[in-house]
Protein backbone atom coordinates (compact mmCIF):
# COMPACT_ATOMS: atom_id res chain seq x y z
CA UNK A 1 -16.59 -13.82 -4.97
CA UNK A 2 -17.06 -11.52 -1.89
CA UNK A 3 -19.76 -9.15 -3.36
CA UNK A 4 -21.78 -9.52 -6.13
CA UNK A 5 -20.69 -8.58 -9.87
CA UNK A 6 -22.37 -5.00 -9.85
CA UNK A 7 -20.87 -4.06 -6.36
CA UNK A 8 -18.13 -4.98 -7.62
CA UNK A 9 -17.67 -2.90 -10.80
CA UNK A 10 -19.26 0.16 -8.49
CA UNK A 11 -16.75 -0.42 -6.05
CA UNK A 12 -13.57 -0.15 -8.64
CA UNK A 13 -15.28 2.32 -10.36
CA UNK A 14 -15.76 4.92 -7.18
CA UNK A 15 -12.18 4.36 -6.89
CA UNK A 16 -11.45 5.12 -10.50
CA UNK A 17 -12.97 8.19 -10.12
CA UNK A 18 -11.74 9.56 -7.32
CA UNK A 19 -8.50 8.82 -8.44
CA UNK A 20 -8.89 10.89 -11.16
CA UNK A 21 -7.89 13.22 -8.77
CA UNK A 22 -5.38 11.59 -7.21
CA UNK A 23 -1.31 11.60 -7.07
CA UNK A 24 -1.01 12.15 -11.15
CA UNK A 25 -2.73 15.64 -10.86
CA UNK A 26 -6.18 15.81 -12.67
CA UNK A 27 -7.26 13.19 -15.03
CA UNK A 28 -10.46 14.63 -15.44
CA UNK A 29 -10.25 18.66 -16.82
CA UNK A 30 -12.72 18.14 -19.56
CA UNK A 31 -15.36 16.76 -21.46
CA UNK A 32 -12.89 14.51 -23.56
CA UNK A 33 -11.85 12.99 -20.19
CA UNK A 34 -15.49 12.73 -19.12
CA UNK A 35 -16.57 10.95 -22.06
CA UNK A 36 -13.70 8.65 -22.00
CA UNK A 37 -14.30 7.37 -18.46
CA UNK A 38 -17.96 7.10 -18.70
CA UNK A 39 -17.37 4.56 -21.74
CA UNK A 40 -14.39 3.06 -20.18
CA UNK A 41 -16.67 2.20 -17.11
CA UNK A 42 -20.19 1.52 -19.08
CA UNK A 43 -22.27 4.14 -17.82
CA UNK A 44 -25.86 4.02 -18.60
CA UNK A 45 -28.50 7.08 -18.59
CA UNK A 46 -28.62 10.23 -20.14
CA UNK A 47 -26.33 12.85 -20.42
CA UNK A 48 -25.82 16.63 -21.09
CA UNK A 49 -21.99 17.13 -21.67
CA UNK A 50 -22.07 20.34 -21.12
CA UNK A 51 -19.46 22.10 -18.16
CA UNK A 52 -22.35 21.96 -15.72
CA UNK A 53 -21.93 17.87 -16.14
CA UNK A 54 -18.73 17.77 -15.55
CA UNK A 55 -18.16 20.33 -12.54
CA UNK A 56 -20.73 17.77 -10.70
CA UNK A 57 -18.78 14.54 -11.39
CA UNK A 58 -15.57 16.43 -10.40
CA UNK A 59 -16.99 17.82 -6.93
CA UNK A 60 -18.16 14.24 -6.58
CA UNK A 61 -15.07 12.91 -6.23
CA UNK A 62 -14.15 14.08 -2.43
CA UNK A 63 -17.07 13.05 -1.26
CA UNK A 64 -16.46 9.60 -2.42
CA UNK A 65 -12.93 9.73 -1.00
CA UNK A 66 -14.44 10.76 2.77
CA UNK A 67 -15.28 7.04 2.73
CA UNK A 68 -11.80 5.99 2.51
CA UNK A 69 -10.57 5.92 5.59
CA UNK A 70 -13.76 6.66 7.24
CA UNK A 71 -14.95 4.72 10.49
CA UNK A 72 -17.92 2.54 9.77
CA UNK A 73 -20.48 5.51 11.63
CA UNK A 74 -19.13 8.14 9.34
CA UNK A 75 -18.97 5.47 6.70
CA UNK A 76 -22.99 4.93 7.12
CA UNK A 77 -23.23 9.14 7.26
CA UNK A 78 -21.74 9.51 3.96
CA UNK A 79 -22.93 6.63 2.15
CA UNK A 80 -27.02 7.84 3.57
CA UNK A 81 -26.06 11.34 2.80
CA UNK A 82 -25.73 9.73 -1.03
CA UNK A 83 -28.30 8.42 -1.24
CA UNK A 84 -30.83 10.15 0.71
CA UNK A 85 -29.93 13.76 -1.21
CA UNK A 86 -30.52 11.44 -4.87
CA UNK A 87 -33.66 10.41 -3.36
CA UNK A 88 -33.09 6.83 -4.41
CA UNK A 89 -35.19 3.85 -5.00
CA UNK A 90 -33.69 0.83 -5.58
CA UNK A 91 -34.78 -1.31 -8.54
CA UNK A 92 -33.53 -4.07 -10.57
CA UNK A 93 -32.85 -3.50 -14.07
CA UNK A 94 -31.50 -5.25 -16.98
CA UNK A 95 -29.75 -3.62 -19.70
CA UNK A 96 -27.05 -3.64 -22.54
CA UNK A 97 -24.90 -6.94 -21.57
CA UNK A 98 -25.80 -6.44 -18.17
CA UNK A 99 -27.61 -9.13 -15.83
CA UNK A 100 -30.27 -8.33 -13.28
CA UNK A 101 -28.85 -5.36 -11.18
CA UNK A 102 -29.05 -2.74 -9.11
CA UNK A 103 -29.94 1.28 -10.51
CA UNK A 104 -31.45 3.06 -7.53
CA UNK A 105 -31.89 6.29 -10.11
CA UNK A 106 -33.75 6.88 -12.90
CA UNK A 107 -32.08 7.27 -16.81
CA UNK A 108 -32.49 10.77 -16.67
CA UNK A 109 -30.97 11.71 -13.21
CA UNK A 110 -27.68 13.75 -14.06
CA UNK A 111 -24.51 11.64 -14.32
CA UNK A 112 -23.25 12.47 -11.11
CA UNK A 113 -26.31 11.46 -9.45
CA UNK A 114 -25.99 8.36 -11.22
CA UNK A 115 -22.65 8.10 -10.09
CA UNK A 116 -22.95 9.02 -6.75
CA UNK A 117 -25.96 6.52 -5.75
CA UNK A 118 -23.99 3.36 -7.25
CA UNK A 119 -20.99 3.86 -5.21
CA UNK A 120 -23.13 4.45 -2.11
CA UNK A 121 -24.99 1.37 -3.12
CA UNK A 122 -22.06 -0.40 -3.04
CA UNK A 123 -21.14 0.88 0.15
CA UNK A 124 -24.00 -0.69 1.49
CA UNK A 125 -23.09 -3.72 0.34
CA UNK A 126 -19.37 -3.04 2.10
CA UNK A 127 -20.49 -1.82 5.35
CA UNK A 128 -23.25 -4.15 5.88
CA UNK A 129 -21.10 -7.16 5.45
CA UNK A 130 -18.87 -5.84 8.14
CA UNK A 131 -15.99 -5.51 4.90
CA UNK A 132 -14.69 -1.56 5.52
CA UNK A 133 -11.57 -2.15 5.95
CA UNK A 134 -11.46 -3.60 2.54
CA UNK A 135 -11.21 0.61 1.30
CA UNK A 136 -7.73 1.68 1.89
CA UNK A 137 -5.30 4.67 1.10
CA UNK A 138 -1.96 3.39 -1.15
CA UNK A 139 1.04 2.36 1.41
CA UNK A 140 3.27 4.10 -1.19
CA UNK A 141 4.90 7.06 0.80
CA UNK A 142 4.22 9.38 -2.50
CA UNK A 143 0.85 8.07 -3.69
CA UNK A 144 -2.43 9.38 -2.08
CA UNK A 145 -4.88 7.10 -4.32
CA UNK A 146 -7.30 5.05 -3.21
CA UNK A 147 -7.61 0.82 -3.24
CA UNK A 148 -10.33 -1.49 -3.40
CA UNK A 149 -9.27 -4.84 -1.97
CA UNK A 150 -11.01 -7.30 -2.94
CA UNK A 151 -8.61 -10.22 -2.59
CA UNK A 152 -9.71 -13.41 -0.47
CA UNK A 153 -6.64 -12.96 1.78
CA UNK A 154 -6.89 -8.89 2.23
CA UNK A 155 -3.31 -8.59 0.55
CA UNK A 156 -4.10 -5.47 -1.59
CA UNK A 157 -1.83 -2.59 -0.56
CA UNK A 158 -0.84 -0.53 -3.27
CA UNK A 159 -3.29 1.18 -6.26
CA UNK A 160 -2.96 0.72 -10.00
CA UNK A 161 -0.86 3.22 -10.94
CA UNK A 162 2.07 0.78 -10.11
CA UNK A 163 3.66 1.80 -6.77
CA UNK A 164 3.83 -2.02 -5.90
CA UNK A 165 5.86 -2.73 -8.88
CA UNK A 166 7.85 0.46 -8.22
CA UNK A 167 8.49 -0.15 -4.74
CA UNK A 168 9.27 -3.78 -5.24
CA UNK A 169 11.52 -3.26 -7.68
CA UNK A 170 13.45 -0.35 -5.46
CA UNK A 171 13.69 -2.93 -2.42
CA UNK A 172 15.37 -5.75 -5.05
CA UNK A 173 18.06 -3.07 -5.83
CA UNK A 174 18.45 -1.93 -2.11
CA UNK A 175 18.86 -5.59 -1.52
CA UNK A 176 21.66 -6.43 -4.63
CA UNK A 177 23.48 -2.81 -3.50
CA UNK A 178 24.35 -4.49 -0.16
CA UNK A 179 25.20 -7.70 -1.08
């Protein structure tokens, strides 16, 4: 294990979201769509579901992506930016089936707030362990989505919307064509 389990889960789950705008068009146009992900990915706190809601967790989303691809000074901008305009305080909590972890907001802070502070907290965690690099753009040629690689041997190239697979499978038939 290179981070620890809540990193983790922040980490995939920053890149969930912003690839809910990503090369599929817009996986997040409502409420429906909101509700959906914030079950899918456990999300604690309060919440209003109303448009307001939903407008913040969608203009969220590029400022997550800025940190893909981002050199480690405007990695530590972003991720400070985060955090400082949530006014955070870190503070270990234990909830639902959750261990001892990590919520640097309160309950009530809006979802996006929420949102915003746990990826930059696992930022942290990413920059300070010198592990950047591990946030990477898709290799597919038609696939701008982001990756989280958090393989021992740095392998991860492609997202999970199946471009290795695709791309894999293309080269195999390239390769029986010529033979």
């Amino acid at each position: 294990m290179l981070f620890t389990h809540d990193t983790d889960v922040s980490l995939k789950t920053a890149a969930a979201l912003v690839n809910t705008d990503g090369s599929d068009g817009d996986a997040l146009t409502d409420q429906a769509d909101l509700d959906q992900f914030v079950t899918r990915y456990e999300f604690s706190g309060s919440r209003t579901h109303d448009q307001r809601e939903l407008q913040a967790v969608r203009e969220l989303r590029p400022r997550l992506r800025e940190v893909w691809g981002a050199n480690e000074d405007q990695a530590v901008f972003i991720t400070n930016t985060l955090l400082s305009v949530a006014a955070a305080l870190p503070q270990l909590v234990k909830h639902d089936n959750w261990d001892w972890h990590l919520h640097a907001t309160r309950p009530e802070a809006p979802l996006a707030t929420r949102m915003a502070v746990e990826a930059a907290m696992a930022f942290t965690d990413i920059i300070r362990a010198g592990e950047l690099d591990r946030l990477r753009i898709c290799e597919a040629d038609d696939c701008r989505d982001v990756v989280v690689d958090l393989s021992r041997n740095r392998s991860k190239r492609y997202c999970e919307r199946s471009c290795g697979n695709r791309l894999n499978v293309a080269a195999y038939r390239e390769r029986r064509s010529v033979s």
